[in-house]
N, C-alpha and C. Protein backbone atom coordinates (compact mmCIF):
# COMPACT_ATOMS: atom_id res chain seq x y z
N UNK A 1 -3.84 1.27 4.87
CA UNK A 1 -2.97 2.33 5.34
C UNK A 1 -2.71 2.19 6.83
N UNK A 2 -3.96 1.83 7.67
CA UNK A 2 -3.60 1.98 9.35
C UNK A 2 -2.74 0.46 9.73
N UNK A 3 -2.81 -0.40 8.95
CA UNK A 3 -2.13 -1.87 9.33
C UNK A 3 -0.60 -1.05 8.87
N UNK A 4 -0.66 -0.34 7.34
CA UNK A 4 1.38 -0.19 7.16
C UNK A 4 1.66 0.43 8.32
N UNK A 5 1.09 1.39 9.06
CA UNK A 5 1.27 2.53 9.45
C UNK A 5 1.58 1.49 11.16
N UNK A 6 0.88 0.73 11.64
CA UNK A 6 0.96 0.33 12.44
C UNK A 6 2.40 -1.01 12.40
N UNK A 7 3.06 -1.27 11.10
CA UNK A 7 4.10 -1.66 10.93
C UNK A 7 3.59 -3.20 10.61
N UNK A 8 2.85 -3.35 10.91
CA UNK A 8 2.19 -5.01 10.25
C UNK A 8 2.86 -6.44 9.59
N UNK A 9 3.54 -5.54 8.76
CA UNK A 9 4.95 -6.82 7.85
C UNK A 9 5.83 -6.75 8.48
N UNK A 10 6.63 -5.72 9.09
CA UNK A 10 7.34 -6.43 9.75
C UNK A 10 7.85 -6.69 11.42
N UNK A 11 5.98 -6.57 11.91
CA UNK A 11 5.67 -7.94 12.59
C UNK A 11 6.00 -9.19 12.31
N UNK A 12 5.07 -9.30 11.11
CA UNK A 12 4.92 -10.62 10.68
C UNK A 12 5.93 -11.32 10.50
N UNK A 13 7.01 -10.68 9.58
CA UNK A 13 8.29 -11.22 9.29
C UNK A 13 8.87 -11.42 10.30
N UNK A 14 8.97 -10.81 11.50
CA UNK A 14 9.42 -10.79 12.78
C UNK A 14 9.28 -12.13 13.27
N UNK A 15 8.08 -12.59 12.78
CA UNK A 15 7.45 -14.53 13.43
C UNK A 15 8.42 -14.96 12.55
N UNK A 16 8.38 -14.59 11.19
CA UNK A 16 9.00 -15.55 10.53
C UNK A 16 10.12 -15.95 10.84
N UNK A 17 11.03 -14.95 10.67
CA UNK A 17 12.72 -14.91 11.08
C UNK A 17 12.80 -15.78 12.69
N UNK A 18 11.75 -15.42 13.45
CA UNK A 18 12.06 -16.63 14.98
C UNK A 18 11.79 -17.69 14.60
N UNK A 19 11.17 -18.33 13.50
CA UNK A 19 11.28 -19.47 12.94
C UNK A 19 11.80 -20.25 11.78
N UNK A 20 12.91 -19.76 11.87
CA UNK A 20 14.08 -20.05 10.94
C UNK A 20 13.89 -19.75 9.56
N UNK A 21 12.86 -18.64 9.40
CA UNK A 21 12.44 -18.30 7.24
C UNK A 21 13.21 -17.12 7.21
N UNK A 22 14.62 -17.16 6.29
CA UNK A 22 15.23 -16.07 6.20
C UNK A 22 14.42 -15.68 5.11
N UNK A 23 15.38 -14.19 5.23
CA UNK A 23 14.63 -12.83 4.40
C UNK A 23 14.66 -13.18 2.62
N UNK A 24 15.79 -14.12 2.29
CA UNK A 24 15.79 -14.19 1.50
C UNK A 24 15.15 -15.48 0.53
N UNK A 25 14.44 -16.08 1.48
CA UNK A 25 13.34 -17.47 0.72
C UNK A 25 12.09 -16.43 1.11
N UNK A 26 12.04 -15.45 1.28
CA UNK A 26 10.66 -14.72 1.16
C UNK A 26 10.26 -13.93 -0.34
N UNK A 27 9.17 -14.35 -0.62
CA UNK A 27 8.53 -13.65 -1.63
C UNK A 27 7.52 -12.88 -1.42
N UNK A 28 7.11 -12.28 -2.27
CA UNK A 28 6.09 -11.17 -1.78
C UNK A 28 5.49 -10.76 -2.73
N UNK A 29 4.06 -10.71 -3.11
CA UNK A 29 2.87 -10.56 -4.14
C UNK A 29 2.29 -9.23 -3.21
N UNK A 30 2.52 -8.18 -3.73
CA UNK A 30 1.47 -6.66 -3.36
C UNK A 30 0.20 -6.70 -4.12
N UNK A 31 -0.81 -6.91 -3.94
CA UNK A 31 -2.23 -7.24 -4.74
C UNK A 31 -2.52 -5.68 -4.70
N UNK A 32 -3.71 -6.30 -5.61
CA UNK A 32 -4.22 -4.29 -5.85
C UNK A 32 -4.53 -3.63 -4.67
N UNK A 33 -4.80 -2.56 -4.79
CA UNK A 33 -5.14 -1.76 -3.76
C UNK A 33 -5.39 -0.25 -3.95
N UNK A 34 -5.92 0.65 -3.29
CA UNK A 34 -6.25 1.93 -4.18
C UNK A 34 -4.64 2.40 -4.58
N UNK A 35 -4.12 3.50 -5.48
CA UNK A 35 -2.99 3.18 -5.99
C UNK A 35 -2.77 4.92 -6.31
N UNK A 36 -1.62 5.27 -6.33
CA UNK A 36 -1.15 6.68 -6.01
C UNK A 36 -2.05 7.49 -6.72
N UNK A 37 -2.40 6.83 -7.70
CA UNK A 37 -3.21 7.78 -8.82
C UNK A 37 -4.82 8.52 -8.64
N UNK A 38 -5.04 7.48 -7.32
CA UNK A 38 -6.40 7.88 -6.53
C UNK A 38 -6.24 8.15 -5.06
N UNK A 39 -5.89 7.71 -4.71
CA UNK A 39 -5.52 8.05 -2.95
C UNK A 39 -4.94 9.24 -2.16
N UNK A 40 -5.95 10.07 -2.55
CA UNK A 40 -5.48 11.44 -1.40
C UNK A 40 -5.39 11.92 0.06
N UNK A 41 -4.53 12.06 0.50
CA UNK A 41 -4.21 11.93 1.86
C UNK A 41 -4.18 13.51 2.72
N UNK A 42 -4.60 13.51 3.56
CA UNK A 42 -3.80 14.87 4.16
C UNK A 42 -2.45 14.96 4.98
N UNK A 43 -1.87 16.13 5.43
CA UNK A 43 -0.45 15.94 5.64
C UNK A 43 -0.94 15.52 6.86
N UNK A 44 -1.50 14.93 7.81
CA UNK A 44 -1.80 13.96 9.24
C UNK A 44 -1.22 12.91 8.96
N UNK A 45 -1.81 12.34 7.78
CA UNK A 45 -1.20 10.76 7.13
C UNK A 45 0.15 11.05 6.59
N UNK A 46 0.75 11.79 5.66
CA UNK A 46 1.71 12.08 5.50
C UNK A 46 2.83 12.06 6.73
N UNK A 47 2.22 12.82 7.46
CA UNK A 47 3.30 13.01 8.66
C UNK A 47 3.56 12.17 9.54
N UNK A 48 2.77 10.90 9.47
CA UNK A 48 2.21 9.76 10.59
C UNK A 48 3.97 9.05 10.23
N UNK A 49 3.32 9.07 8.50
CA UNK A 49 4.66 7.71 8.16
C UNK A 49 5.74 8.34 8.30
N UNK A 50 6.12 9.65 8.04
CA UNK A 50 7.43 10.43 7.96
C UNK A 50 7.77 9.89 9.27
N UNK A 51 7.25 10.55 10.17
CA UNK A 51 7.92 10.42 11.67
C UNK A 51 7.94 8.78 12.20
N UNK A 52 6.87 8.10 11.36
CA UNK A 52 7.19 6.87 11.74
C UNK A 52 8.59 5.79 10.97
N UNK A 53 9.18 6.75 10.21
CA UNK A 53 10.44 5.79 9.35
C UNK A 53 11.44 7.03 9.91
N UNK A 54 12.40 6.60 10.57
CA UNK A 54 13.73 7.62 11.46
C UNK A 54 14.41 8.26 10.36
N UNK A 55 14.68 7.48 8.81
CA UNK A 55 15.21 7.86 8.30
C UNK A 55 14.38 8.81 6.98
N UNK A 56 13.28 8.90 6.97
CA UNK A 56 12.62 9.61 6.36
C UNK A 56 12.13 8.98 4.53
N UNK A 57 12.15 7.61 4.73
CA UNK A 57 12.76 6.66 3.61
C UNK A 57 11.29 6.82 2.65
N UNK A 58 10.25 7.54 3.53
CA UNK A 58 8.99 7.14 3.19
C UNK A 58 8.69 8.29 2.52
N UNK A 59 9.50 9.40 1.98
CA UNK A 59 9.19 10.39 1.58
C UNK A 59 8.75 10.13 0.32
N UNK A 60 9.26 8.81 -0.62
CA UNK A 60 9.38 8.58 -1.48
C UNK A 60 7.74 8.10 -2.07
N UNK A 61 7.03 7.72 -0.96
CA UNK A 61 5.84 6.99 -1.39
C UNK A 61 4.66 8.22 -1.77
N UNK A 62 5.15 9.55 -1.30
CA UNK A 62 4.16 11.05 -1.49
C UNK A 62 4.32 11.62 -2.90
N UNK A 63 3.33 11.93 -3.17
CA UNK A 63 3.28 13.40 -4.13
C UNK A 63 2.70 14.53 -4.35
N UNK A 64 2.99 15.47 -3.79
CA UNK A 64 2.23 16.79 -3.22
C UNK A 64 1.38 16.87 -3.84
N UNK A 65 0.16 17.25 -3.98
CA UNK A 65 -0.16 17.98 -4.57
C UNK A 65 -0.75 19.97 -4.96
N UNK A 66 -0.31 20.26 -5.89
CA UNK A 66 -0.45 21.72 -6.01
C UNK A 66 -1.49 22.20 -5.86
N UNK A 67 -1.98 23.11 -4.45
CA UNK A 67 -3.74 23.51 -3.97
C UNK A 67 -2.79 24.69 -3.70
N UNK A 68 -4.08 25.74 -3.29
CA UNK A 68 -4.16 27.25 -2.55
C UNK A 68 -3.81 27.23 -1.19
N UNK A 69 -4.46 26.83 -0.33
CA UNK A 69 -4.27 26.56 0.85
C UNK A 69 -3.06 26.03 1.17
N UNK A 70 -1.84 26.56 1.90
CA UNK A 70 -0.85 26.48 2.53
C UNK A 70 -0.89 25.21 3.49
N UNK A 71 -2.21 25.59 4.61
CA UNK A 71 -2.43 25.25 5.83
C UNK A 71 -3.41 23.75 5.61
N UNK A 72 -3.58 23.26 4.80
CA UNK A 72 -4.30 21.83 4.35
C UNK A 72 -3.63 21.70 3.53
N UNK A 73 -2.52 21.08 3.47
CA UNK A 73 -1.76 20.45 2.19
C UNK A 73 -1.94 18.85 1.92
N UNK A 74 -2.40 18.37 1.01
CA UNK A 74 -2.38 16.96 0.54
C UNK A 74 -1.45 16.29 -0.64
N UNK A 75 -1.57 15.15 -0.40
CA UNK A 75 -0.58 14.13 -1.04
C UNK A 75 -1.28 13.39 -1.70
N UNK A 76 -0.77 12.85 -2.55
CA UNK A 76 -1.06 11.42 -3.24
C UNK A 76 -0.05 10.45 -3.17
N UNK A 77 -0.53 9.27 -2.25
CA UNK A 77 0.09 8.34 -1.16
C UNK A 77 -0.10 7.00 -2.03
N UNK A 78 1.19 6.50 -2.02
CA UNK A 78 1.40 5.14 -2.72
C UNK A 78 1.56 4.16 -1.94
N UNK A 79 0.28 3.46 -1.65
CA UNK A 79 0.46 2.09 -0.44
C UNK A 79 1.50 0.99 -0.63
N UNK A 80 1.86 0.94 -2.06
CA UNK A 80 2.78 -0.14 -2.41
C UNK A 80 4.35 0.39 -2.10
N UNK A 81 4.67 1.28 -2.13
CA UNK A 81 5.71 1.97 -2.08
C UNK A 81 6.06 1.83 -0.63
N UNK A 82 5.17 2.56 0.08
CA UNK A 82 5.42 2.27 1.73
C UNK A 82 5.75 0.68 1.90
N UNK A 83 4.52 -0.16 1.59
CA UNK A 83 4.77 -1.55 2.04
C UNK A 83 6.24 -2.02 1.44
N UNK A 84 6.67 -1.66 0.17
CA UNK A 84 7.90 -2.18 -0.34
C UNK A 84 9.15 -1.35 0.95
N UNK A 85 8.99 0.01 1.34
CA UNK A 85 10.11 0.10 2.05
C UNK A 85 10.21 -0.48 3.19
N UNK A 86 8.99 -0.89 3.71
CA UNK A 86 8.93 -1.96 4.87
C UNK A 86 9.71 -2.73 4.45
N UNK A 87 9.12 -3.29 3.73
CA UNK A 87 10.06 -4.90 3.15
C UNK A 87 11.40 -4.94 3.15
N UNK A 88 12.02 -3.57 2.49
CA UNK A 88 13.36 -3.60 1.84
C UNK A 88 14.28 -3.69 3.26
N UNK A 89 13.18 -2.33 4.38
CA UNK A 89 14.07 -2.58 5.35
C UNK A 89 14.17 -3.76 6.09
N UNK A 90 13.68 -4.58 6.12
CA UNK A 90 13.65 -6.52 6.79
C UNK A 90 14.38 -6.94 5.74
N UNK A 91 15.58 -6.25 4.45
CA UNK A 91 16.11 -7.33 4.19
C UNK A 91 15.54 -8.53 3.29
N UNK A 92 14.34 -8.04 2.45
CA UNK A 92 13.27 -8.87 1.40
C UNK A 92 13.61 -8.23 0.47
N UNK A 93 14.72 -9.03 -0.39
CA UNK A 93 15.36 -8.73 -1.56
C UNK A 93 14.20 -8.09 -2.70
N UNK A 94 15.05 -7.30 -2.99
CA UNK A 94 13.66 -6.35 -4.00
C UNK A 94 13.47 -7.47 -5.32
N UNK A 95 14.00 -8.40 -5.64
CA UNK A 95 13.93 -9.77 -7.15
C UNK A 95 12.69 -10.33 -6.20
N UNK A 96 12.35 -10.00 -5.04
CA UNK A 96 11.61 -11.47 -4.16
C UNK A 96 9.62 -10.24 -4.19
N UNK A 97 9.81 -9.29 -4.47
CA UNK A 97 8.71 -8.47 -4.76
C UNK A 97 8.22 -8.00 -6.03
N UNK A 98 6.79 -8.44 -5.85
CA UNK A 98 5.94 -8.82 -6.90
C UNK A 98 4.75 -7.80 -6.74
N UNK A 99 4.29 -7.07 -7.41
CA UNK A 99 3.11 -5.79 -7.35
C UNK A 99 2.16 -6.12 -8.77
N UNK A 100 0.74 -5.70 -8.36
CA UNK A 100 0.14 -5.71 -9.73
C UNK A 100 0.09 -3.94 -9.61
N UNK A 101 -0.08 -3.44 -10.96
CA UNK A 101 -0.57 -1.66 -11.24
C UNK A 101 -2.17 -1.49 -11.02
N UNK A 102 -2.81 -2.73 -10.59
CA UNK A 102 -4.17 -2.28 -10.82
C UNK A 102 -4.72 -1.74 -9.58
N UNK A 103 -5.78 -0.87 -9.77
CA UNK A 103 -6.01 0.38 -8.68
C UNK A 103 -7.41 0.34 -8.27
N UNK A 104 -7.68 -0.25 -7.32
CA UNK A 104 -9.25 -0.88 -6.84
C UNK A 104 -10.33 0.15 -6.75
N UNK A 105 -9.72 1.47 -6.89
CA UNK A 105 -10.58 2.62 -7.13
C UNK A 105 -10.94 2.94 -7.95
N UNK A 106 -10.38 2.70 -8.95
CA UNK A 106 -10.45 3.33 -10.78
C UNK A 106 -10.13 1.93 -11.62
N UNK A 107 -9.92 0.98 -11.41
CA UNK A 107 -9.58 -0.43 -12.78
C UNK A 107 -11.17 -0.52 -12.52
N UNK A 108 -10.96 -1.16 -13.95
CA UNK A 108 -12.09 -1.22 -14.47
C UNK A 108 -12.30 -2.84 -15.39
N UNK A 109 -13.18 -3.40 -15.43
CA UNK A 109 -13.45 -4.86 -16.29
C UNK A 109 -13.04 -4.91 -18.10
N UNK A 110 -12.40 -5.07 -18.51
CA UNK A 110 -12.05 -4.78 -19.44
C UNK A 110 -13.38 -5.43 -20.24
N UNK A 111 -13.56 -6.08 -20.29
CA UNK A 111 -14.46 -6.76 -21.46
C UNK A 111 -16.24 -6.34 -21.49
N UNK A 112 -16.21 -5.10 -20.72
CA UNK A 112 -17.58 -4.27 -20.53
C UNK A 112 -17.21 -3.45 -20.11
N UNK A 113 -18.18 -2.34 -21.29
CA UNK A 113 -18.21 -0.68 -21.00
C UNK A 113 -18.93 -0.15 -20.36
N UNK A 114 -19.62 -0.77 -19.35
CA UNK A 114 -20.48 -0.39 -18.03
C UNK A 114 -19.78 0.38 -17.43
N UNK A 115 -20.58 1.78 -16.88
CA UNK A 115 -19.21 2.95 -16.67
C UNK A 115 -19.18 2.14 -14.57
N UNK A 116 -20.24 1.56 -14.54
CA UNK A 116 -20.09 0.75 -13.23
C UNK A 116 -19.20 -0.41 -12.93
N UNK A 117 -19.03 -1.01 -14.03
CA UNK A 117 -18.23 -2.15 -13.97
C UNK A 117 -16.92 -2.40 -13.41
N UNK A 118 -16.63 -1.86 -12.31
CA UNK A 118 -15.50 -2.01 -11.50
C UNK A 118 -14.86 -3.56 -11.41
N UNK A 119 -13.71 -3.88 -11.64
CA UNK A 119 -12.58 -4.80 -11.02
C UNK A 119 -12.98 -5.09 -9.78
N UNK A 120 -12.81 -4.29 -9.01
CA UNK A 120 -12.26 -4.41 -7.36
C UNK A 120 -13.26 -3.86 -6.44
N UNK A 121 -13.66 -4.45 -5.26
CA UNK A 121 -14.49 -3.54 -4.28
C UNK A 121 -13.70 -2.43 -3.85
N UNK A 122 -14.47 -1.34 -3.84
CA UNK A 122 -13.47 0.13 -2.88
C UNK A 122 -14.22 0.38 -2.16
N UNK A 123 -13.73 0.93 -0.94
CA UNK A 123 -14.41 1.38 0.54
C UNK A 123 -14.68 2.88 0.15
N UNK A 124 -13.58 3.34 -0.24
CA UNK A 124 -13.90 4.91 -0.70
C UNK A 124 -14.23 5.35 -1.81
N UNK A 125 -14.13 4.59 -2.36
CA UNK A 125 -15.39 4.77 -4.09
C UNK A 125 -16.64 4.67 -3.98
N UNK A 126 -16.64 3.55 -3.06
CA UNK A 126 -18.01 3.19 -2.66
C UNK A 126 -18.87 3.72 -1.75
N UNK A 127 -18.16 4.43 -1.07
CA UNK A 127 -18.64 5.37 0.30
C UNK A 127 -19.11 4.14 1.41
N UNK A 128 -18.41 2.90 1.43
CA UNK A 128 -18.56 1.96 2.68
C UNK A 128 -19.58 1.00 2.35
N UNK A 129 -20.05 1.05 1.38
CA UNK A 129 -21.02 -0.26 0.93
C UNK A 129 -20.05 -0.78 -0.34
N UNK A 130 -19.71 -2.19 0.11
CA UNK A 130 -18.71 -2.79 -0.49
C UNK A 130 -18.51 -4.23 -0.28
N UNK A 131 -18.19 -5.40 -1.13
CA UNK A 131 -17.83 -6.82 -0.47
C UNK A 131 -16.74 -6.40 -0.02
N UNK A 132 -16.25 -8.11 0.27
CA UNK A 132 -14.60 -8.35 0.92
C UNK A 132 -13.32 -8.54 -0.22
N UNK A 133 -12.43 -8.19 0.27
CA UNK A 133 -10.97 -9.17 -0.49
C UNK A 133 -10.28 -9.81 0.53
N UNK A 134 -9.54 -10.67 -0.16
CA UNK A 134 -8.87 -11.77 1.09
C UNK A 134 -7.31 -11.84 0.82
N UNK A 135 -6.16 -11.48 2.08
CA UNK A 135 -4.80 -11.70 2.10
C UNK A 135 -4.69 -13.10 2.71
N UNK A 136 -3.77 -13.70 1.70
CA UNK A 136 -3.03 -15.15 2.75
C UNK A 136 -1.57 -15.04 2.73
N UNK A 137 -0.89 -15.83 3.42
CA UNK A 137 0.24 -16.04 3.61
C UNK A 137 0.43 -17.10 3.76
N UNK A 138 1.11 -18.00 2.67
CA UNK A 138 1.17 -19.28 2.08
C UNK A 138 3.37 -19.72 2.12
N UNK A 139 3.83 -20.73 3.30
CA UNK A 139 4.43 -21.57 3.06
C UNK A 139 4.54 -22.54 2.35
N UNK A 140 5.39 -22.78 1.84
CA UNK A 140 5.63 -23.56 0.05
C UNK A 140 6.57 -24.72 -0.05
């Protein structure tokens, strides 16, 4: 969340494009990651990305959710969604983006009913005791 939020891709793409990789030989694999269906946010985070996209494009990645409290309102925040409107706005043809549905908080090993048997390390499932995952960025 603090790398989208800090605009990260399109930095990156930013190198790319000064070195002659248009937008459209770019592909793009979104790997798992916690996924709208677990990721609750408060409106701080909510409001970070709003004000951080001029056109408000990011409204799309929220989904309220219905509580009592007026004055603490939360969301359920779709990391893939944000990162895709990054993308779309650099001009990374939406045919060139690739997402898996699986949700590093809640997927689970299919081939064992260990109610432990998690897929994916989570930081917040786990409460911070957790391995690593690894991003690359691979020219082809």
């Amino acid at each position: 969340r603090k790398s989208l939020h800090k605009n990260i891709i399109s930095k990156t793409l930013q190198k790319f494009f000064a070195n002659n990789i248009f937008a459209t030989d770019i592909f793009v694999w979104l790997g798992a990651c916690i996924q709208q269906c677990c990721f609750e946010v408060g409106e701080d985070v909510f409001n970070a990305f709003i004000n951080n996209n001029s056109d408000s494009e990011n409204t799309n990645a929220f989904l309220p959710i219905k509580q009592n409290d007026i004055n603490n309102k939360k969301y359920l925040a779709n990391l893939q969604q944000l990162a895709t409107n990054e993308l779309l706005a650099n001009n990374i043809l939406p045919t060139n983006i690739f997402k898996t549905d699986d949700c590093t908080f809640c997927c689970k090993n299919d081939n064992n009913n260990n109610a432990n048997n998690y897929k994916y390390f989570s930081y917040r499932r786990d409460k911070g005791i957790t391995g690593r995952m690894a991003t690359v960025i691979v020219k082809i």
